[in-house]
PDB file of N, CA and C in Angstrom:
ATOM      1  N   UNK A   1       4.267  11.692 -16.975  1.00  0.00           N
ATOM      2  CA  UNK A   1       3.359  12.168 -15.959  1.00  0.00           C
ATOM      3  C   UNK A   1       4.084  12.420 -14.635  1.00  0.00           C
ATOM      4  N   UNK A   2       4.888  11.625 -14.549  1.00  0.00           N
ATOM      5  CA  UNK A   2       5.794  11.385 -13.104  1.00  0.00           C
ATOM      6  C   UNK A   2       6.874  13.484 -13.244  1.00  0.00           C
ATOM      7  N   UNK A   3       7.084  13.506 -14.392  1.00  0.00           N
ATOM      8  CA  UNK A   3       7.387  14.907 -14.203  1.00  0.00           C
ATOM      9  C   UNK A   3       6.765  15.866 -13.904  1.00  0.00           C
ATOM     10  N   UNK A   4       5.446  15.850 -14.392  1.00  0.00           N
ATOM     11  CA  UNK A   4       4.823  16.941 -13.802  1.00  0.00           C
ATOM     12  C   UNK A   4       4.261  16.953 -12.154  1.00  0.00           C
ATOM     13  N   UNK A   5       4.574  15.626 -11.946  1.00  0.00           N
ATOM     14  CA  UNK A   5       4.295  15.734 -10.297  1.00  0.00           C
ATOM     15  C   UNK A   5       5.445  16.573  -9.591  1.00  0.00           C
ATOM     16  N   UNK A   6       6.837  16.288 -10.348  1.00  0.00           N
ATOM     17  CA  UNK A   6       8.149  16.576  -9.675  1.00  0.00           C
ATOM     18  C   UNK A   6       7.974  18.157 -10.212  1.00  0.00           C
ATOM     19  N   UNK A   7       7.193  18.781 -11.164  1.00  0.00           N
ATOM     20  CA  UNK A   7       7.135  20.199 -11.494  1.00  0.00           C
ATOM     21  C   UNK A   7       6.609  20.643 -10.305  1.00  0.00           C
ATOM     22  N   UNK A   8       5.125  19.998 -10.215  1.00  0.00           N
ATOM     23  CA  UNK A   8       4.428  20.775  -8.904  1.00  0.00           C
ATOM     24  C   UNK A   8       4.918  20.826  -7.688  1.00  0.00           C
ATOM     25  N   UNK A   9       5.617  19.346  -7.288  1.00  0.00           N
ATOM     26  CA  UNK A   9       6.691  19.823  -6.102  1.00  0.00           C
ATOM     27  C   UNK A   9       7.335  20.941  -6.224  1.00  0.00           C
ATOM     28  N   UNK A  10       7.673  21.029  -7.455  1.00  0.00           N
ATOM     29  CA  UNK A  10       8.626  22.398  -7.342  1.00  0.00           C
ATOM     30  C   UNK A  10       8.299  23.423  -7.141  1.00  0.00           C
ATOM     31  N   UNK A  11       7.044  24.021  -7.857  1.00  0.00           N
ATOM     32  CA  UNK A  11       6.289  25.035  -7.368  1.00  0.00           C
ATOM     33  C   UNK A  11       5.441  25.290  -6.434  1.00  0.00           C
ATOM     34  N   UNK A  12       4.796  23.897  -5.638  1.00  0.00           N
ATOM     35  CA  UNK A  12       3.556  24.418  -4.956  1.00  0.00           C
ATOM     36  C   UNK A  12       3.598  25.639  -3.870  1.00  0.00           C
ATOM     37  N   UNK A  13       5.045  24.983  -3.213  1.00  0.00           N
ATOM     38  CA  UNK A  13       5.334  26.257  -1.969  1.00  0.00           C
ATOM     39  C   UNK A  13       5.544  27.586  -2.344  1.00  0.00           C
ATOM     40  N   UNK A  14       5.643  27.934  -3.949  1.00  0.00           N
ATOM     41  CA  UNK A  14       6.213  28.962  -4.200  1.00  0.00           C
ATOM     42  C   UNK A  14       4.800  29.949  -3.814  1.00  0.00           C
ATOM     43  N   UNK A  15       5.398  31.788  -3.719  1.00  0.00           N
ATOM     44  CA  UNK A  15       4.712  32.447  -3.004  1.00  0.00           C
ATOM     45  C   UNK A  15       3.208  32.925  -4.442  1.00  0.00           C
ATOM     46  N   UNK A  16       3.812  32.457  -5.862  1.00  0.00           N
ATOM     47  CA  UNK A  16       3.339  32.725  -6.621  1.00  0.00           C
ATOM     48  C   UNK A  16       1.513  32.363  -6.804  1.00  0.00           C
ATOM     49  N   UNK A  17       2.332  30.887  -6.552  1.00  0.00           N
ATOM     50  CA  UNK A  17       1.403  29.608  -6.661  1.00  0.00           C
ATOM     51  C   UNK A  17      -0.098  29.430  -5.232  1.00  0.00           C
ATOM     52  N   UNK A  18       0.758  29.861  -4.228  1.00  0.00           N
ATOM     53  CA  UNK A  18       0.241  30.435  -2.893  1.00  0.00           C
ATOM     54  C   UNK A  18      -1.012  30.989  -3.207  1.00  0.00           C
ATOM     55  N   UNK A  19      -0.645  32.217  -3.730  1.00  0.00           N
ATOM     56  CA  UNK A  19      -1.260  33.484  -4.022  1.00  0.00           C
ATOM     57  C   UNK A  19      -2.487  33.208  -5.170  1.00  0.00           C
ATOM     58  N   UNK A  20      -1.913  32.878  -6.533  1.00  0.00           N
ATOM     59  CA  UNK A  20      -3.036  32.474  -7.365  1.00  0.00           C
ATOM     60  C   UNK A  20      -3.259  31.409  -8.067  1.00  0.00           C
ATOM     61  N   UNK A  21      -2.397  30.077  -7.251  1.00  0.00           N
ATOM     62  CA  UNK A  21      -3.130  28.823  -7.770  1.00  0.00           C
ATOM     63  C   UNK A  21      -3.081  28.634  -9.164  1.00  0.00           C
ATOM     64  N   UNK A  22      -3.945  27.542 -10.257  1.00  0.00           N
ATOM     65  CA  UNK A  22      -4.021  27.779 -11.392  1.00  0.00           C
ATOM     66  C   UNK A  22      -5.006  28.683 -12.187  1.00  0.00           C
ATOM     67  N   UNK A  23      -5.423  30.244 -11.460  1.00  0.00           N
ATOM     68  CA  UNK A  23      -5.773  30.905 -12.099  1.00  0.00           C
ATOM     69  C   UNK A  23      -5.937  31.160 -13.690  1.00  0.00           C
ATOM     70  N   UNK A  24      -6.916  31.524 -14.346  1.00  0.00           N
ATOM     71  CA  UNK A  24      -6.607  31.551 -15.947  1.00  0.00           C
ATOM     72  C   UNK A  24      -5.680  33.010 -15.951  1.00  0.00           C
ATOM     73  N   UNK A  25      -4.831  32.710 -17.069  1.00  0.00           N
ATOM     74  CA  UNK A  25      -4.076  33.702 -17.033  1.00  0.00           C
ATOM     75  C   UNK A  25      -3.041  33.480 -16.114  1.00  0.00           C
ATOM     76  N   UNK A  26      -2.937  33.008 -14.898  1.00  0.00           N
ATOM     77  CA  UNK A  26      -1.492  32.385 -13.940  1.00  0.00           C
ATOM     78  C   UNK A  26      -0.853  32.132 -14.407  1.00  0.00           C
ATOM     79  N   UNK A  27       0.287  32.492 -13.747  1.00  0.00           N
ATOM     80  CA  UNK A  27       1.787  31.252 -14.240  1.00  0.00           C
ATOM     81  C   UNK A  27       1.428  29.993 -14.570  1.00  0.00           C
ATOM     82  N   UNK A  28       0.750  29.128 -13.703  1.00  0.00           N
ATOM     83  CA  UNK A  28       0.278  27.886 -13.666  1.00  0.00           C
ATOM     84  C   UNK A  28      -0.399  27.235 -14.051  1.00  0.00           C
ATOM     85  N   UNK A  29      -1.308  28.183 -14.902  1.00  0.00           N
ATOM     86  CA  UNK A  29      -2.820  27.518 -15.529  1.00  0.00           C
ATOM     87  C   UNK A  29      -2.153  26.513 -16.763  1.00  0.00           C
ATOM     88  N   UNK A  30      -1.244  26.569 -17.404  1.00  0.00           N
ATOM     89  CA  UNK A  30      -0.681  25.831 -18.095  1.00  0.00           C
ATOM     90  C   UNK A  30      -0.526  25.081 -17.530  1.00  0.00           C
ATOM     91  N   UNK A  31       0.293  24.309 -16.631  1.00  0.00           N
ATOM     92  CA  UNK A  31       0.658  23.654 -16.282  1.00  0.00           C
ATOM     93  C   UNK A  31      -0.721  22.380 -15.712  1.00  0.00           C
ATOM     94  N   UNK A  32      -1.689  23.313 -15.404  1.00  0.00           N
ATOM     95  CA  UNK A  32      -2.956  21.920 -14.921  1.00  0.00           C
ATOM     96  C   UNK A  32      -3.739  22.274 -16.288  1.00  0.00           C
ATOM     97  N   UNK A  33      -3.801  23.023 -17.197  1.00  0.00           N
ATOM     98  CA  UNK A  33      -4.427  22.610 -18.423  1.00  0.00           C
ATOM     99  C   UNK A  33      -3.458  21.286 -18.904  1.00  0.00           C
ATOM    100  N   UNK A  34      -2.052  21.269 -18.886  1.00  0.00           N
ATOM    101  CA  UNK A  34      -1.564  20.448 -19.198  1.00  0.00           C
ATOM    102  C   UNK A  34      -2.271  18.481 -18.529  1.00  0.00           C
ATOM    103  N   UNK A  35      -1.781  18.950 -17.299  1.00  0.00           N
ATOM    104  CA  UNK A  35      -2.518  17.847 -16.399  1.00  0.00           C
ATOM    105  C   UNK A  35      -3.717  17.046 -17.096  1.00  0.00           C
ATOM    106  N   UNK A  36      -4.734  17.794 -17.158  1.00  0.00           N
ATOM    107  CA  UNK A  36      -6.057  17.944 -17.281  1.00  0.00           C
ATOM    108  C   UNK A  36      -6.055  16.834 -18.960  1.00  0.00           C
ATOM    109  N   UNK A  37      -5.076  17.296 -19.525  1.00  0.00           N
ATOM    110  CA  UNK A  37      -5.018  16.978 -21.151  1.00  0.00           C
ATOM    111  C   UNK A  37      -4.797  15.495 -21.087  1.00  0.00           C
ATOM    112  N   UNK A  38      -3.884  15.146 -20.213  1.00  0.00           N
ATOM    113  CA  UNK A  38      -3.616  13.785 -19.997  1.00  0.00           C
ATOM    114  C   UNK A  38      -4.663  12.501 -19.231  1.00  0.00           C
ATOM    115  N   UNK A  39      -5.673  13.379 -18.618  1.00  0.00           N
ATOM    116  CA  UNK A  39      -7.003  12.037 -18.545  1.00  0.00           C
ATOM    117  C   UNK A  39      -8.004  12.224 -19.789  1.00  0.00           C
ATOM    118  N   UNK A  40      -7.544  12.382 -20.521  1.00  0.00           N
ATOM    119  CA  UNK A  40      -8.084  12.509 -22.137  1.00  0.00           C
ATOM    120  C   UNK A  40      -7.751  11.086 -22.497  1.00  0.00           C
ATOM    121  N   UNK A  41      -6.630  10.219 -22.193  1.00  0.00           N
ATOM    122  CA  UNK A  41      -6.456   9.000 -22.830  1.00  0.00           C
ATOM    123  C   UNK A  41      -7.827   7.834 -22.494  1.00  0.00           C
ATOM    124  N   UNK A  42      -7.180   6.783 -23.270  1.00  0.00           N
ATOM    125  CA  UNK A  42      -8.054   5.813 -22.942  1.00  0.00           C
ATOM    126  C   UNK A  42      -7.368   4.620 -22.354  1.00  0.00           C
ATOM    127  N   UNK A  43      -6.900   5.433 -22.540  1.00  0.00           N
ATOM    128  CA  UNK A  43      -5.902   4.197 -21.520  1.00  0.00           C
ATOM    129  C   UNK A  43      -5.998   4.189 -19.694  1.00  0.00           C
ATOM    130  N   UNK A  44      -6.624   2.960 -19.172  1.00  0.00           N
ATOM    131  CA  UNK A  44      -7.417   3.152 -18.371  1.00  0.00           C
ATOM    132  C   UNK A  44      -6.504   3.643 -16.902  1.00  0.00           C
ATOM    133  N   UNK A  45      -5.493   3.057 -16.812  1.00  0.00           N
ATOM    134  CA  UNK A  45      -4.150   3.410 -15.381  1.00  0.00           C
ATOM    135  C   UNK A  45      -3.586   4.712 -15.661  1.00  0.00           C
ATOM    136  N   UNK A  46      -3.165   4.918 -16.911  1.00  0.00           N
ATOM    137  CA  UNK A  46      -2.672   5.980 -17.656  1.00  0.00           C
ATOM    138  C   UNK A  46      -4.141   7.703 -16.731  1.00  0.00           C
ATOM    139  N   UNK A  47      -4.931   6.831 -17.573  1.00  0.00           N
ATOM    140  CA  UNK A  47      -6.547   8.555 -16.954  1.00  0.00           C
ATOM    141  C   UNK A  47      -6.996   8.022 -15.777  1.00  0.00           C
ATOM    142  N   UNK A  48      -6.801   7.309 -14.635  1.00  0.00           N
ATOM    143  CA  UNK A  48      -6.533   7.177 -12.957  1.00  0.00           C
ATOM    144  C   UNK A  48      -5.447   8.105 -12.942  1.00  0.00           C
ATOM    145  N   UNK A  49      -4.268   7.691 -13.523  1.00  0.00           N
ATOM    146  CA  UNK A  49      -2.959   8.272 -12.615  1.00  0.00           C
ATOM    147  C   UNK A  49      -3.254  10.064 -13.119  1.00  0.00           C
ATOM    148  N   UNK A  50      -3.568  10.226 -14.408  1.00  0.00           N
ATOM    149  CA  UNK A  50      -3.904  11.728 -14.345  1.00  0.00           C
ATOM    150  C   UNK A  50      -4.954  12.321 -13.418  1.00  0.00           C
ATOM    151  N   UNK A  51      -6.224  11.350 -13.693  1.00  0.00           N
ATOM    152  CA  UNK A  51      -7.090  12.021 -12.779  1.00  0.00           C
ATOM    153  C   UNK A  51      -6.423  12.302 -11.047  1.00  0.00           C
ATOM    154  N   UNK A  52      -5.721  11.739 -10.490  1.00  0.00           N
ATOM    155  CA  UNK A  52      -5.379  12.020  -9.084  1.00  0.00           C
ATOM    156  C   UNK A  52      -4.014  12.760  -9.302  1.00  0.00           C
ATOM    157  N   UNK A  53      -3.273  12.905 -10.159  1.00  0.00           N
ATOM    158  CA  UNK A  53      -2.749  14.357 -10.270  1.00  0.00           C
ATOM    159  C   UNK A  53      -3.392  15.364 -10.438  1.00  0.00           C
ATOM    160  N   UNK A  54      -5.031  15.441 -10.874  1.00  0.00           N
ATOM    161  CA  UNK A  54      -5.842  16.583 -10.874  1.00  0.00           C
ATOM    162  C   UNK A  54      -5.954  17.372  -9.662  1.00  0.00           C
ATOM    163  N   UNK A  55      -6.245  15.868  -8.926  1.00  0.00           N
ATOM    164  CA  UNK A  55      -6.870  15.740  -7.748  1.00  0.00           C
ATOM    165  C   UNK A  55      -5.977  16.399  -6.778  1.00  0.00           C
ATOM    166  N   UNK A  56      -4.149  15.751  -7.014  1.00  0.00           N
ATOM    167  CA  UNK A  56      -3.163  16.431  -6.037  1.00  0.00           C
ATOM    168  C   UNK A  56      -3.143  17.451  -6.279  1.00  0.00           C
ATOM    169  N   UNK A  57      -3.020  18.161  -7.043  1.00  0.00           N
ATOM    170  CA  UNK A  57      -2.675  19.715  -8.081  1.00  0.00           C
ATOM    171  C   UNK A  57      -3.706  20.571  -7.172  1.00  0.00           C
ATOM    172  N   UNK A  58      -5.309  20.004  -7.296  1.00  0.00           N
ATOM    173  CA  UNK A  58      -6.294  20.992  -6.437  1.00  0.00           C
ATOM    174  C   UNK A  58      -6.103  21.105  -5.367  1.00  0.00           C
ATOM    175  N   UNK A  59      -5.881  20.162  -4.631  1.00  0.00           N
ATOM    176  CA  UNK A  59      -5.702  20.134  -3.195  1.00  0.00           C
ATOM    177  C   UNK A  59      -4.595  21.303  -2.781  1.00  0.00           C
ATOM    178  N   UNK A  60      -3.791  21.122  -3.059  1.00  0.00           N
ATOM    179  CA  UNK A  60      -2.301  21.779  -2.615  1.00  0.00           C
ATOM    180  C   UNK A  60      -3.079  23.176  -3.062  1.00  0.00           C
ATOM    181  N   UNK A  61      -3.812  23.487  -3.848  1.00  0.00           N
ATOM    182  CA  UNK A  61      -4.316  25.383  -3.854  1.00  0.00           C
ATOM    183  C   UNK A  61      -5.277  25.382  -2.826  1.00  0.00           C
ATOM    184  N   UNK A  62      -5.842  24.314  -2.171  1.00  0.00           N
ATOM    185  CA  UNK A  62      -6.416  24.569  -0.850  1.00  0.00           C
ATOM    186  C   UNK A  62      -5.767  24.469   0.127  1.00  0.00           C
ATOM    187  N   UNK A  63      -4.857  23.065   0.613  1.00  0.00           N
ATOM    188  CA  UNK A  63      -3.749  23.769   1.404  1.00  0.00           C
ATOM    189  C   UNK A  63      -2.921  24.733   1.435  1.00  0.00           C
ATOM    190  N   UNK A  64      -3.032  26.040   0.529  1.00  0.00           N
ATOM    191  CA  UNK A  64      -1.593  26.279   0.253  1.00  0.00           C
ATOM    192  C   UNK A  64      -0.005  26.098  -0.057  1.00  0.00           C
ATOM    193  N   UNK A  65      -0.348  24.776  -0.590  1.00  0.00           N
ATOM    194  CA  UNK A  65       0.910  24.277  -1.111  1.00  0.00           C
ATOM    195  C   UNK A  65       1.914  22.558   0.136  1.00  0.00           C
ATOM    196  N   UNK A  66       0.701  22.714   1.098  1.00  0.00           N
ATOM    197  CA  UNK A  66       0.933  22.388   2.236  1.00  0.00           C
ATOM    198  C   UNK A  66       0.705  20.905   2.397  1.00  0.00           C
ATOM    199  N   UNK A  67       2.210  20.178   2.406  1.00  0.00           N
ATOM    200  CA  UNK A  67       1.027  18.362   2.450  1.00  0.00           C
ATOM    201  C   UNK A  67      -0.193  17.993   3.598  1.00  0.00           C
ATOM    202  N   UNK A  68      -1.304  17.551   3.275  1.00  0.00           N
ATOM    203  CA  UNK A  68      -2.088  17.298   4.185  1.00  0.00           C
ATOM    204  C   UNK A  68      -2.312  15.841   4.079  1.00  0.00           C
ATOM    205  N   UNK A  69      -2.895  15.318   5.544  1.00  0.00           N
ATOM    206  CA  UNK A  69      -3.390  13.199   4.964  1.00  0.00           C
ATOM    207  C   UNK A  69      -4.126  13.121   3.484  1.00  0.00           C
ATOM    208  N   UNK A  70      -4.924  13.805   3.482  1.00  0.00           N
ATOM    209  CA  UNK A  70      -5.709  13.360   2.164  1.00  0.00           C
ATOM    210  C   UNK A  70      -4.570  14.000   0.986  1.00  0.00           C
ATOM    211  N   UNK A  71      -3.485  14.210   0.919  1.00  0.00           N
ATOM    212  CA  UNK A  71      -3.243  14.437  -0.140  1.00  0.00           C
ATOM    213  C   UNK A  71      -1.862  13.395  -0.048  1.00  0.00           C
ATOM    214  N   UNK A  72      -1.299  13.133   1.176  1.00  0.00           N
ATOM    215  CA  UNK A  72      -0.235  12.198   1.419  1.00  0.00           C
ATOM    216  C   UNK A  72      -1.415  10.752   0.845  1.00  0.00           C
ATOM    217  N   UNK A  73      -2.541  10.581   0.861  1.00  0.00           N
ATOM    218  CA  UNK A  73      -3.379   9.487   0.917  1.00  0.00           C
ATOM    219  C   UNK A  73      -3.267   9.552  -0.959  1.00  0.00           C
ATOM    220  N   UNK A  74      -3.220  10.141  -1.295  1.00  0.00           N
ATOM    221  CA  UNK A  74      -3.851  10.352  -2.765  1.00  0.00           C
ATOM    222  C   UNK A  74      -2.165  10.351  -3.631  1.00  0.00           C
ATOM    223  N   UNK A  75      -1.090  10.674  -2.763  1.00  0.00           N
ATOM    224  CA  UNK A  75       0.023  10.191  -3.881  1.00  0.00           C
ATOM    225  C   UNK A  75       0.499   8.851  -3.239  1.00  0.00           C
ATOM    226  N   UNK A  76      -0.162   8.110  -2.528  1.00  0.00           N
ATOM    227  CA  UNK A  76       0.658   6.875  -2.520  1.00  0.00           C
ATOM    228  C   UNK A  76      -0.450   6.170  -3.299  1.00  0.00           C
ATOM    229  N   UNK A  77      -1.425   6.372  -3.654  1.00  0.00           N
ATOM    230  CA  UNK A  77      -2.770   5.521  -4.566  1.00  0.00           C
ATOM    231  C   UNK A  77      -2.019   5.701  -5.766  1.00  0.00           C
ATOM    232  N   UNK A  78      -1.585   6.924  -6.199  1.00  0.00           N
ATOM    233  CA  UNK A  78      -1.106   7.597  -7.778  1.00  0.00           C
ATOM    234  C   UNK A  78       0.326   6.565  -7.781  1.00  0.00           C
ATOM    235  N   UNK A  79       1.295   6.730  -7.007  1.00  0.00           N
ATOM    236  CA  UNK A  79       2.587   6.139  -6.857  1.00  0.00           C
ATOM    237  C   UNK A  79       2.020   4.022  -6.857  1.00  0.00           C
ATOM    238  N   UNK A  80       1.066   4.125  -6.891  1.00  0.00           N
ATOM    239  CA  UNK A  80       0.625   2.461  -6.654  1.00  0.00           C
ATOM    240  C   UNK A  80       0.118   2.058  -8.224  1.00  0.00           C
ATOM    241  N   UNK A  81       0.029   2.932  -8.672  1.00  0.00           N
ATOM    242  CA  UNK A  81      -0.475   2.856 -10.070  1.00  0.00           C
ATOM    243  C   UNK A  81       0.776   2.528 -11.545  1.00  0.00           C
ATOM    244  N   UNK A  82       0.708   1.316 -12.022  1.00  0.00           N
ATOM    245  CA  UNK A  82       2.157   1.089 -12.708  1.00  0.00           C
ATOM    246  C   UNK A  82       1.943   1.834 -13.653  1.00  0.00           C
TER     247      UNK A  82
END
């Protein structure tokens, strides 16, 4: 899970991602269908820590890719999660 956070770092600023987010059909929609697949478990820390990668993933297509408090607030909750 910890990789796909270090994916979205990688992309959020990009001008792609900017532009159309995880659109269906986007570059990216894979990538949060992926997300998305992983609070499917039952494993209860495991579908927290996905659900607030949902959560970071959306945000950043409303900032534009841009850290804001509520999203600096929401990866130190995810990063608190063993």
């Amino acid at each position: 899970m910890n990789d796909l956070l270090c994916e979205l770092d990688d992309f959020r600023l990009s001008e792609n991602f900017v532009k159309y987010g995880f659109s269906s059909g986007g570059k990216y929609n894979e990538w949060i269908q992926k997300a998305k697949s992983l609070s499917q478990t039952s494993i209860k820390k495991e579908k927290r820590k996905a659900n607030i990668l949902v959560l970071i993933a959306y945000a950043y297509v409303t900032s534009r890719g841009k850290n804001t408090n509520a999203i600096e607030a929401m990866r130190i909750e995810y990063n608190e999660i063993l």
